[in-house]
Protein backbone atom coordinates (compact mmCIF):
# COMPACT_ATOMS: atom_id res chain seq x y z
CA UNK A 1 9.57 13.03 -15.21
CA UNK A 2 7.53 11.61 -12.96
CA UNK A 3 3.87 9.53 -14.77
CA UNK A 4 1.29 9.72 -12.24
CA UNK A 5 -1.01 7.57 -14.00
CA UNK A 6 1.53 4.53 -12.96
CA UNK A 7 1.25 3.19 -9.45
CA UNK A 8 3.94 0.56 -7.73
CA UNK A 9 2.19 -2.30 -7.63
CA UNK A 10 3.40 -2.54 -3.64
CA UNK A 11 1.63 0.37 -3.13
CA UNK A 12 -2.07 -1.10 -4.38
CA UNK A 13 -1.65 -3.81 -2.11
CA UNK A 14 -0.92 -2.04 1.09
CA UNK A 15 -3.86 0.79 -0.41
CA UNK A 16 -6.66 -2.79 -0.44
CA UNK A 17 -5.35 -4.23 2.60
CA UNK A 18 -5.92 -0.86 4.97
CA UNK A 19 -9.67 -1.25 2.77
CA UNK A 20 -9.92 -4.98 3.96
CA UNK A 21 -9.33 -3.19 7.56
CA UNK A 22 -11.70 -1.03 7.78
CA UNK A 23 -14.35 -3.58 6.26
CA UNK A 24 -13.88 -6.03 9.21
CA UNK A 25 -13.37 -2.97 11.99
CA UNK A 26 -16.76 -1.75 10.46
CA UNK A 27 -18.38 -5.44 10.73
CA UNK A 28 -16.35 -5.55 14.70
CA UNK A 29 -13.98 -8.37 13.16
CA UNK A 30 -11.57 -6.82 14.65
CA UNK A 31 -10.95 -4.60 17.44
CA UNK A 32 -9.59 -1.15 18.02
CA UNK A 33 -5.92 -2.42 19.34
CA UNK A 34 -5.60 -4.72 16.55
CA UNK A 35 -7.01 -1.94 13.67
CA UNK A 36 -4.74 0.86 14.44
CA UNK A 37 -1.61 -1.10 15.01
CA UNK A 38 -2.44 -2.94 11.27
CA UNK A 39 -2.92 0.54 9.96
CA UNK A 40 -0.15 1.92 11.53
CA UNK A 41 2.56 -0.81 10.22
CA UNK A 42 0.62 -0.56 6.51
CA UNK A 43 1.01 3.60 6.47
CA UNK A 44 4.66 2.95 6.88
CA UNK A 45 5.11 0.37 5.03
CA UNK A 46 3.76 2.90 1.96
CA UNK A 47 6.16 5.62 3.17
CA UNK A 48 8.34 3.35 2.60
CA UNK A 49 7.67 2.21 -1.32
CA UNK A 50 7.19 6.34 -2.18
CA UNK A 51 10.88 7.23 -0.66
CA UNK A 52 11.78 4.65 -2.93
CA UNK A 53 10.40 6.21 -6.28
CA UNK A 54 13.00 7.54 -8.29
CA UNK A 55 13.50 7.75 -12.08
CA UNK A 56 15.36 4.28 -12.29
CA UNK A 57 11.85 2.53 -9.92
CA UNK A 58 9.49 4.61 -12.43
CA UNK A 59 11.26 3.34 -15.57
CA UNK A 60 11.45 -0.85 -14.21
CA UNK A 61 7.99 -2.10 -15.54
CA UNK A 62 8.42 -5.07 -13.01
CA UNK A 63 7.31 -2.51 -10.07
CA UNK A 64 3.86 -2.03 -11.71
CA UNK A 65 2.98 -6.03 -12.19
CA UNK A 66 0.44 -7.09 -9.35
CA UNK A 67 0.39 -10.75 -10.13
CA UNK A 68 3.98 -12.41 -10.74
């Protein structure tokens, strides 16, 4: 069964770095372009790590370590 309290570790990254986006876009860091094509490639990139959840990703405790 599937814990929703535990998130892959991959997936809190990508989660802060869109944050880290939108904190320079809102301070014009960045520009428009260069926002939406980071988002873009970080949204997949989290598709990505959910298809991957199964029972065997759940269960491997290295998935959940942030710092290795």
């Amino acid at each position: 069964m599937y814990n929703t309290s535990k998130i892959p570790s991959k997936i809190i990254e990508t989660e802060l770095s869109i944050r880290l986006l939108e904190y320079l876009k809102r301070n014009n860091t960045i520009d428009d372009g260069m926002y939406n094509y980071c988002i873009n490639k970080l949204v997949r990139k989290i598709e990505i790590e959910k298809n991957k959840i199964d029972d065997n990703y759940i269960e491997n405790d290295s998935n959940y370590k942030i710092l290795v």
